[in-house]
Protein backbone atom coordinates (compact mmCIF):
# COMPACT_ATOMS: atom_id res chain seq x y z
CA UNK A 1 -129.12 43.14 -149.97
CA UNK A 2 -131.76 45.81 -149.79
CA UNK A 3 -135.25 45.44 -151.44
CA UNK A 4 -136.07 46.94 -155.06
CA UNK A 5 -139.40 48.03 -155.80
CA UNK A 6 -140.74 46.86 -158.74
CA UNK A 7 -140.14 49.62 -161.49
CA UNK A 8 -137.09 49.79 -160.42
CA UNK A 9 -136.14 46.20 -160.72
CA UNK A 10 -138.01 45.68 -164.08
CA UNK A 11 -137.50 48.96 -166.13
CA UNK A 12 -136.48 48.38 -169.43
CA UNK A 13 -133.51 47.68 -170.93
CA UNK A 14 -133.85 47.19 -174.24
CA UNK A 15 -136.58 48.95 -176.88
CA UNK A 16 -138.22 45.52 -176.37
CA UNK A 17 -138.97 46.31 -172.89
CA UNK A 18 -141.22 49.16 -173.21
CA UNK A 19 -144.43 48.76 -173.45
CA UNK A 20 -147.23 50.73 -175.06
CA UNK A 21 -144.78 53.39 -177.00
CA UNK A 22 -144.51 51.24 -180.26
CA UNK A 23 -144.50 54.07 -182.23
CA UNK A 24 -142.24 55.74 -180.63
CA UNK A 25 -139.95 52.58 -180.47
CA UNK A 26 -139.78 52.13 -184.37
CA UNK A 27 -139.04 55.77 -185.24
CA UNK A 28 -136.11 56.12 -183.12
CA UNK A 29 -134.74 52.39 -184.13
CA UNK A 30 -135.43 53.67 -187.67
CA UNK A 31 -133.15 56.95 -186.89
CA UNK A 32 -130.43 54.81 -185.95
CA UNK A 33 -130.50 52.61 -189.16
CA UNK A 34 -130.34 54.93 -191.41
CA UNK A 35 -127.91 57.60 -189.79
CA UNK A 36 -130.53 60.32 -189.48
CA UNK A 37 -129.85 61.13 -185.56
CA UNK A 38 -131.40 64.11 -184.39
CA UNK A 39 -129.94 66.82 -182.10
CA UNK A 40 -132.26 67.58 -179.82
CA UNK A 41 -135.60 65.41 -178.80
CA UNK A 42 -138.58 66.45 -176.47
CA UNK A 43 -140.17 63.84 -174.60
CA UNK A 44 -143.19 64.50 -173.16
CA UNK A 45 -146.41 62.99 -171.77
CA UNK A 46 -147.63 61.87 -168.68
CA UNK A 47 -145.98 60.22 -165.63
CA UNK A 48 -144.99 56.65 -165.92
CA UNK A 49 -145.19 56.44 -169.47
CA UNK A 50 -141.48 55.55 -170.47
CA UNK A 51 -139.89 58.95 -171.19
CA UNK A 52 -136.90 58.82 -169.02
CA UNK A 53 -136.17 54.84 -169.75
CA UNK A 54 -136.30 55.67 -173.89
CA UNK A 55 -134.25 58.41 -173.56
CA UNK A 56 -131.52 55.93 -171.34
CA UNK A 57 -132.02 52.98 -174.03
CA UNK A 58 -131.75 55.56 -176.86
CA UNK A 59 -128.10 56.60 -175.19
CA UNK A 60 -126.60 53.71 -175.01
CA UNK A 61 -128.01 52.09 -178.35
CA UNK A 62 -126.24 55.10 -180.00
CA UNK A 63 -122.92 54.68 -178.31
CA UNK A 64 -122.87 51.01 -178.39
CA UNK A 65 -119.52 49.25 -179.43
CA UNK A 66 -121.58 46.44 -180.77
CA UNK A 67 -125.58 46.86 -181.30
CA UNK A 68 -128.23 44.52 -182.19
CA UNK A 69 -130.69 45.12 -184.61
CA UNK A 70 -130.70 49.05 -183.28
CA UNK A 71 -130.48 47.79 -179.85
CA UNK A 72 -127.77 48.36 -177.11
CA UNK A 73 -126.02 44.76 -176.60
CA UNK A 74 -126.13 45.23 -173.52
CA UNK A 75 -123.27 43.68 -172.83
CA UNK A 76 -120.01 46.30 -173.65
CA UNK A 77 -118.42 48.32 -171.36
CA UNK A 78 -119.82 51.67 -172.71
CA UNK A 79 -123.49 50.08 -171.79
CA UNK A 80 -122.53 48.32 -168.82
CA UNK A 81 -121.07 52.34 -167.71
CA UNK A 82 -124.25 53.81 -168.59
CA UNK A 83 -126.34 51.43 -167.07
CA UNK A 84 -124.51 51.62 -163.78
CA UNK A 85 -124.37 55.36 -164.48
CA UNK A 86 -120.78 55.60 -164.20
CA UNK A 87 -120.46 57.20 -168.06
CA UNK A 88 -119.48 60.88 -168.51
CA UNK A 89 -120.54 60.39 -171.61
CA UNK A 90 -124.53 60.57 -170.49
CA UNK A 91 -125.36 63.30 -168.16
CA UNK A 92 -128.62 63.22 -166.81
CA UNK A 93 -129.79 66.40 -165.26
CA UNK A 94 -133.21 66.86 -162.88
CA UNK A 95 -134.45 70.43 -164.21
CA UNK A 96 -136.77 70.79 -160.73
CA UNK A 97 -133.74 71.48 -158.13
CA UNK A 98 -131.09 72.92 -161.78
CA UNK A 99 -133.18 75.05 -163.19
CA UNK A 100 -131.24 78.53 -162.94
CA UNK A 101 -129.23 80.31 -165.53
CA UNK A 102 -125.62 78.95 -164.14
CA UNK A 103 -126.82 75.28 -164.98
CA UNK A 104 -127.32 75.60 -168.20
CA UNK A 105 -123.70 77.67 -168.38
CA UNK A 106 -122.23 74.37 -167.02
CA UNK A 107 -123.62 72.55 -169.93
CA UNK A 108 -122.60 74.46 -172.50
CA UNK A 109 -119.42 74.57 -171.46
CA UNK A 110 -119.17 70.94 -171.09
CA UNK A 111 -120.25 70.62 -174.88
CA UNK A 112 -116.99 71.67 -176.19
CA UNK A 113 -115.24 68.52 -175.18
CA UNK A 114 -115.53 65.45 -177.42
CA UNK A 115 -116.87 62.57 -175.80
CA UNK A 116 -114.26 60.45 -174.23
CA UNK A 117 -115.80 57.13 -175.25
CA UNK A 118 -118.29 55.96 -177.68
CA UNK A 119 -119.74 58.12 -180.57
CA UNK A 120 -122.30 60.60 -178.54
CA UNK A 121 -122.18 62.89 -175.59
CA UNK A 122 -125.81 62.88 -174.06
CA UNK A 123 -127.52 65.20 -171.94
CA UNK A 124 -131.34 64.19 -170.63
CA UNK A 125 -132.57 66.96 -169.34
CA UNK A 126 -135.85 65.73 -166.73
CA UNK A 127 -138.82 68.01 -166.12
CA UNK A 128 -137.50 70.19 -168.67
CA UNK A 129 -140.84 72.54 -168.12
CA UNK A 130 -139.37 73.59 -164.64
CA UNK A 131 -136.21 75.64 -166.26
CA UNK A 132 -136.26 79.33 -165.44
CA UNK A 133 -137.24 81.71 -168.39
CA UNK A 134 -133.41 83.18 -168.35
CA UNK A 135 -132.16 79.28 -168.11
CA UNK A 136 -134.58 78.33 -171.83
CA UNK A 137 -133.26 81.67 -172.79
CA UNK A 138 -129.30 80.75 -172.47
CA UNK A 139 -129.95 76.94 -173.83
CA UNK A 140 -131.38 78.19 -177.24
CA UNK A 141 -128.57 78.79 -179.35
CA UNK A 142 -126.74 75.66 -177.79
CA UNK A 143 -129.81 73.46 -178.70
CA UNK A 144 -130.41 74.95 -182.01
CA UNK A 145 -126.71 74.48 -183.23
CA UNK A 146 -125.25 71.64 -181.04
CA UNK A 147 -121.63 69.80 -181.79
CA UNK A 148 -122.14 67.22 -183.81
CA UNK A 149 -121.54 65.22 -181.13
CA UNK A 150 -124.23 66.25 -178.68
CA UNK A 151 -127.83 65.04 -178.51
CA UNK A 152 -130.04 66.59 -176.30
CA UNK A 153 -133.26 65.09 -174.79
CA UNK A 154 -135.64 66.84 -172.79
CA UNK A 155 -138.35 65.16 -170.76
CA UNK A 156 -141.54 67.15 -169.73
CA UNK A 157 -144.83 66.07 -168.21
CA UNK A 158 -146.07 69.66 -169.02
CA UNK A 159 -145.55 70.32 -172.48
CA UNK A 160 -147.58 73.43 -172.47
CA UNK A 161 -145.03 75.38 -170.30
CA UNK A 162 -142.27 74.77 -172.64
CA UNK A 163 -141.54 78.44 -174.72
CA UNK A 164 -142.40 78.22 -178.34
CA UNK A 165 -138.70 79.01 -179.28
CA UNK A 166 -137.72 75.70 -177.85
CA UNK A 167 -140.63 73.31 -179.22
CA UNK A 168 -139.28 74.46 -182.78
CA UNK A 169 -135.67 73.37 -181.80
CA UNK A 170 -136.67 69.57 -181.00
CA UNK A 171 -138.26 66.56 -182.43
CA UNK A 172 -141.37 66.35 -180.69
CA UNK A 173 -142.28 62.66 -179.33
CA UNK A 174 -145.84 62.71 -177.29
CA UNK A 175 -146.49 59.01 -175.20
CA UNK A 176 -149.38 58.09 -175.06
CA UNK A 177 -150.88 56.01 -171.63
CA UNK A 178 -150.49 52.83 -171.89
CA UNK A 179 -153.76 51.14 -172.16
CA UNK A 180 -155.38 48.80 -169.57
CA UNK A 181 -154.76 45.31 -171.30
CA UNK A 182 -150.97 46.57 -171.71
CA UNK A 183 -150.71 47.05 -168.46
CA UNK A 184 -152.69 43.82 -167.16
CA UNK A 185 -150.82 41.51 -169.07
CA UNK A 186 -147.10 43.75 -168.07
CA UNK A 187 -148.37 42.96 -164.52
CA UNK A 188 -149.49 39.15 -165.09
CA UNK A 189 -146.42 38.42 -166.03
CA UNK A 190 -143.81 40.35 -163.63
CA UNK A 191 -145.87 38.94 -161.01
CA UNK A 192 -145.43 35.70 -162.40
CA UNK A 193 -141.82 35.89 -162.89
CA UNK A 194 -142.24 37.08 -158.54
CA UNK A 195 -144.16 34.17 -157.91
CA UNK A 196 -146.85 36.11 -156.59
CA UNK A 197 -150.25 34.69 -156.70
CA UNK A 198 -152.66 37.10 -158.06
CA UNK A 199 -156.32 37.40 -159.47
CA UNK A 200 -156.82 38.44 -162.94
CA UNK A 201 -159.09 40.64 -161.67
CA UNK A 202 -157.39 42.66 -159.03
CA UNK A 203 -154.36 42.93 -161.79
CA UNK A 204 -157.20 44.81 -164.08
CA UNK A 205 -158.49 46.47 -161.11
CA UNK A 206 -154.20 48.06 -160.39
CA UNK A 207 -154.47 48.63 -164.18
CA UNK A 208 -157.39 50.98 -164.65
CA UNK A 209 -156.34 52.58 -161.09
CA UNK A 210 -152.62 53.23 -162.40
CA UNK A 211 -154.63 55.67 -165.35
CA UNK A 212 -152.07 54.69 -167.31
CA UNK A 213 -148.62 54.69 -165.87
CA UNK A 214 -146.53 51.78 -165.82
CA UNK A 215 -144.68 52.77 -163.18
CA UNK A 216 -147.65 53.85 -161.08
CA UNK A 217 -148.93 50.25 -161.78
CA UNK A 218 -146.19 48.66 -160.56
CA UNK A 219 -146.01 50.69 -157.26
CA UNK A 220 -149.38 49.89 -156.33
CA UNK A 221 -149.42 45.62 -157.04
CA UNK A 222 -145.72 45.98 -154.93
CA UNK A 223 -147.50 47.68 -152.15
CA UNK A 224 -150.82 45.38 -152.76
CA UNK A 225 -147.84 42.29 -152.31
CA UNK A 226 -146.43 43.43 -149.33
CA UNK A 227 -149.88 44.12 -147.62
CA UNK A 228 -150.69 40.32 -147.93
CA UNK A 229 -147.70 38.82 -148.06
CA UNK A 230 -147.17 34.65 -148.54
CA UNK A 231 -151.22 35.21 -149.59
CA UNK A 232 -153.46 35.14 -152.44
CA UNK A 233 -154.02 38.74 -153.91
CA UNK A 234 -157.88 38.94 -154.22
CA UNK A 235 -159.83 42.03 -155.71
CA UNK A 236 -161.09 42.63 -152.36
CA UNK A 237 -157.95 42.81 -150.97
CA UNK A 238 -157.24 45.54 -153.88
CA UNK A 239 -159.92 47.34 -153.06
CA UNK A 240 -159.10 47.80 -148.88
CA UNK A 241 -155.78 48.66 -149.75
CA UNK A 242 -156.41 51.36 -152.20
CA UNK A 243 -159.57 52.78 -150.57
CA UNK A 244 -161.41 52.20 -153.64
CA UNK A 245 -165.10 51.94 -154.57
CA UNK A 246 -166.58 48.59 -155.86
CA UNK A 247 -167.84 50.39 -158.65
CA UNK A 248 -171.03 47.20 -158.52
CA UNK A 249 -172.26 49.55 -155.73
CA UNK A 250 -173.38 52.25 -158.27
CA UNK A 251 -175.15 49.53 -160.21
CA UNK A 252 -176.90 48.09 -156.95
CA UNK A 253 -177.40 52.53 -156.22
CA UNK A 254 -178.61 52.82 -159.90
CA UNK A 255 -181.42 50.27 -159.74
CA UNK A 256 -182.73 51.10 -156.15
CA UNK A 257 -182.72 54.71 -157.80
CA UNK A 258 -185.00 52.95 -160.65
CA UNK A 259 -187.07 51.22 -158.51
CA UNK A 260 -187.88 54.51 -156.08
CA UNK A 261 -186.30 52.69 -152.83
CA UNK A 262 -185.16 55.79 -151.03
CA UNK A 263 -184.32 53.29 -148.23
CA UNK A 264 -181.90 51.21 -150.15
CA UNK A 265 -180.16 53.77 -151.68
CA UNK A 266 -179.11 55.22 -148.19
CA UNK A 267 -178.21 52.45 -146.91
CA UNK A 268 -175.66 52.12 -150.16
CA UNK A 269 -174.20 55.58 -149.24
CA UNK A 270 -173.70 54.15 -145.39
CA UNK A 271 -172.35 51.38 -146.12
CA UNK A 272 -169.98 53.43 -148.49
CA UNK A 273 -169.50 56.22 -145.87
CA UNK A 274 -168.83 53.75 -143.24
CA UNK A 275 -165.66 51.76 -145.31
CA UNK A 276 -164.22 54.86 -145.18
CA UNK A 277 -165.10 56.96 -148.49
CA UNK A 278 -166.13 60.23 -148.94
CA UNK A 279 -169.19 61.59 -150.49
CA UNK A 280 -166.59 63.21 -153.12
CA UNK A 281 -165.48 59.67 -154.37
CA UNK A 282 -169.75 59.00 -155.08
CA UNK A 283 -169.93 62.07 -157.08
CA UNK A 284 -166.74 61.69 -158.81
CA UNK A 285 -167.49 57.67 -160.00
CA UNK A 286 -171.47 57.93 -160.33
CA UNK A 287 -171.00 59.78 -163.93
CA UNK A 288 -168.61 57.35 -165.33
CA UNK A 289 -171.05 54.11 -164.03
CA UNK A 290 -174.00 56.38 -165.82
CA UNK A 291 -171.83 56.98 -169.00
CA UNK A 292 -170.78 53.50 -169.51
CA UNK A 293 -174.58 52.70 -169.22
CA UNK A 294 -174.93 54.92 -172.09
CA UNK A 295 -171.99 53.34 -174.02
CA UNK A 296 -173.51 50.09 -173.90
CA UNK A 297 -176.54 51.26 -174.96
CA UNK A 298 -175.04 52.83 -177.78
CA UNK A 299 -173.10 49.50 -179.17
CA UNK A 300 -176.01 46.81 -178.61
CA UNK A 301 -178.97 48.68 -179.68
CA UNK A 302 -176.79 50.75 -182.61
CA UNK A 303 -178.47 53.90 -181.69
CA UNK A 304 -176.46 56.77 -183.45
CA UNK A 305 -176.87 59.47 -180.77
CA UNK A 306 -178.83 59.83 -177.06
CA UNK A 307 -179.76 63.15 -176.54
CA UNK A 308 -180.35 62.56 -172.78
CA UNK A 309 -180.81 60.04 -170.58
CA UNK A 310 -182.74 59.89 -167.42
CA UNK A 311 -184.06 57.37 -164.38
CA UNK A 312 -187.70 57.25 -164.19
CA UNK A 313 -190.21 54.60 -163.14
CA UNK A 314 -193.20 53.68 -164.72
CA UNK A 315 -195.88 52.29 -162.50
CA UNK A 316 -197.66 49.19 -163.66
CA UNK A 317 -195.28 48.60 -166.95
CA UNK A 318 -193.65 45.85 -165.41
CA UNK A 319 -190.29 48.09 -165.82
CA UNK A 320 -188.24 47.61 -162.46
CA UNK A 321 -185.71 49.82 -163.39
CA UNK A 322 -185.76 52.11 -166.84
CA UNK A 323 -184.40 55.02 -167.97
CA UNK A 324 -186.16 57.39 -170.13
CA UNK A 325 -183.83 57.91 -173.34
CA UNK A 326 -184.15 60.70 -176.38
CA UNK A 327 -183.19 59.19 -179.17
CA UNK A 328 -183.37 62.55 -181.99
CA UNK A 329 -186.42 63.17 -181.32
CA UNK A 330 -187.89 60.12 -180.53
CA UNK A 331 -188.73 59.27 -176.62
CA UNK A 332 -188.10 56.24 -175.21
CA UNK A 333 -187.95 53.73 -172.32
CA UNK A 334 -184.52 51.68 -171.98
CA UNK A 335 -184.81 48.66 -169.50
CA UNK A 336 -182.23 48.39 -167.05
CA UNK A 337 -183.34 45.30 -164.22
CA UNK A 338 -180.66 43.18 -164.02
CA UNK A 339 -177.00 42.68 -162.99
CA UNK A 340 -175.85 44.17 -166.40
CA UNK A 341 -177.24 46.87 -168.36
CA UNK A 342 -178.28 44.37 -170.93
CA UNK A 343 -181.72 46.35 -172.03
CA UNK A 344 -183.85 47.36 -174.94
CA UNK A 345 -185.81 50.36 -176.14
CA UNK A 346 -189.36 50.52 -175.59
CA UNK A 347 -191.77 53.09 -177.37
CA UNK A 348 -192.90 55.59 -175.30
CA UNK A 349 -196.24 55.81 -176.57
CA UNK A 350 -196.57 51.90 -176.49
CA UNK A 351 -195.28 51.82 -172.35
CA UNK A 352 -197.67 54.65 -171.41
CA UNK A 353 -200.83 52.91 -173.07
CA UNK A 354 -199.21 49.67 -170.88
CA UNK A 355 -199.45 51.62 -167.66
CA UNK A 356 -202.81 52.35 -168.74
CA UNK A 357 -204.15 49.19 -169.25
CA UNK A 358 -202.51 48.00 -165.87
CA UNK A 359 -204.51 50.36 -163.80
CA UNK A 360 -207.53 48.60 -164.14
CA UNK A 361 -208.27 44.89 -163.43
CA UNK A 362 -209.77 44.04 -166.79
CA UNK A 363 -206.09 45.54 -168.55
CA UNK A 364 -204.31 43.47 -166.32
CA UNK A 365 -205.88 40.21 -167.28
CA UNK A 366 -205.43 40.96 -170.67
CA UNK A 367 -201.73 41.79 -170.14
CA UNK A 368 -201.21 38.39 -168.38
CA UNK A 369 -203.33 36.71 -171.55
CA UNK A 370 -200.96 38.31 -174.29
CA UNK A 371 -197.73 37.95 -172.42
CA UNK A 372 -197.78 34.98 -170.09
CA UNK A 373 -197.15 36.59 -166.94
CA UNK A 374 -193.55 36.25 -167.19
CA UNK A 375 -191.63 38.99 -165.37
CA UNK A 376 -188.25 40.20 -168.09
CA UNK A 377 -188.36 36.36 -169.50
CA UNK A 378 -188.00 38.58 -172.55
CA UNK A 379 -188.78 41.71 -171.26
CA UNK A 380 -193.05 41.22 -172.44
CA UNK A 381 -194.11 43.73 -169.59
CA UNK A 382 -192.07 46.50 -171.27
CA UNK A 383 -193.22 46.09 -175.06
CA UNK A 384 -190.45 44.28 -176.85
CA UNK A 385 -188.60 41.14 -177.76
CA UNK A 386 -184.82 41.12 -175.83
């Protein structure tokens, strides 16, 4: 038998199975409950989000001969046909390659014949965006005044090329991406139930690289598996597969920057240039290193807005690596040495009379008396307790 890739083998079969769309979930479960099923449902959101597998679920938990607490059993022969695709009862059409007028004559055609099983006829209508302006045109009055017997669901990853006329014809459902611990603990435990042996960190590493698609997730830990098959999946195997950037580079680049070593900041870039990254993939990460900086800054020193932030060093402070921040309009030094961007503020006024005092031989003995010549114990040279 042929292998299945991953989000193939493990999409979901049940409501229970998606992750990340809860509240999309429990509203359509709640429509079924009560009665109040819709005639028409758009879909949309980015890739790998779950569109295409709720709209399959939602099928067959309407038609089901014998649901379970709003879910398809699973288990009947109308589920078993639409699983296996076999039902003429759920049509599912790709809009991309059906997009002209003629298609959409097909279907509303089709819709004047009952279903021949189950309660439902369904269409799912993929990439709905991609429909000509003559096929939206011809699927308006069909879609605003369906057979009671007809649900329509269209699926779109760009929401803003749908036509006004049909937006106000549909329930509109936006997914949302599925976050990064959704996805990390989805992948610790299909790879579980593979018997693959994997690091919690490469699995968070596949997470934040699948920018929220499931399916995109499970694509790249199948093709992670295969690349070192029978072995241990490390983050640095993760990393040479996807031709990504250790983003602890821009940390180790961030402090040389601090500390004025030219030197060790191109030999950074080479050794980035010469795994095989661009200069692109630099400029593209830097800012997001540089603005979680500033995050952290923001939640452990409670500062209510930074107006800027920039590297500087300041000779003699005892500040390896700082970064001068405007607070309102206050100035001040941040301390950055370390391997986190665990720092402080520093007055500004307070760090220049430092630099001051260190020029001169006299200042510096005093500096040593008042703060022990310790070197960031608790960050004396820079003016304030960590």
């Amino acid at each position: 038998m042929s292998y299945t890739a991953l989000y193939r083998k493990f999409r979901p079969a049940t409501f229970e199975d998606v992750k990340g769309q809860d509240h999309i979930v429990q509203t359509l479960k709640n429509q079924i409950t009560s009665g109040r099923i819709g005639h028409a449902y758009l879909f949309c959101g980015t890739r790998g989000t779950g569109k295409t597998s709720i709209a399959k679920i939602f099928a067959r938990a309407v038609n089901c001969e014998g649901p379970v607490d709003q879910r398809p059993c699973g288990t009947c022969r109308i589920c078993r046909n639409i699983a296996a695709g076999s039902s003429l009862n759920v049509v599912e059409i790709d809009a991309a390659s059906n997009n002209g007028v003629e298609n959409i004559r097909d279907i509303r055609e089709q819709v004047q014949y009952p279903p021949t099983e189950g309660r439902y006829r369904v269409y799912i209508i993929d990439e709905v965006h991609m429909l000509s302006t003559g096929a939206f045109n011809a699927l308006l009055k069909t879609l605003e005044e369906p057979p009671s017997y007809v649900i329509f669901i269209l699926a779109t990853t760009e929401v803003h090329r749908i036509p006004v006329t049909v937006l106000s014809r549909c329930q509109r459902y936006d997914f949302k991406r599925i976050t990064i611990k959704t996805l990390t603990d989805r992948l610790r435990e299909l790879s579980d139930a593979e018997s693959m042996d994997v690091e919690d960190k490469a699995l968070s590493y596949i997470a934040k690289a699948a920018d929220g698609s499931m399916r995109d997730a499970l694509s790249l830990l199948d093709q992670c598996a295969a690349f070192h098959f029978g072995e241990k999946l490390t983050y640095d195997h993760v990393l040479d597969i996807l031709g990504a950037v250790d983003t602890g580079i821009f940390s180790r680049m961030f402090r040389a920057v601090t500390q004025q070593k030219t030197t060790d900041c191109i030999y950074q870039l080479e050794e980035l240039v010469n795994a095989g990254h661009t200069y692109d993939q630099c400029i593209a990460i830097g800012p997001m290193i540089m603005m979680k900086f500033v995050c952290l800054l923001t939640k452990k020193l409670n500062i209510p807005t930074i107006v800027s932030l920039n590297p500087i060093m300041v000779d003699g402070t005892g500040m390896c690596g700082a970064c001068r921040v405007t607070v309102g309009d206050e100035v001040k030094f941040a301390c950055v040495d370390g391997p986190e961007f665990d720092g402080h503020l520093v007055d500004f006024d307070q760090a220049m009379k430092r630099q001051q005092m260190y020029k001169t031989e006299e200042g510096r003995s005093m500096l040593k008396l008042q703060e022990g010549d310790t070197h960031h114990g608790g960050c004396g040279h820079c003016g304030g307790d960590k």
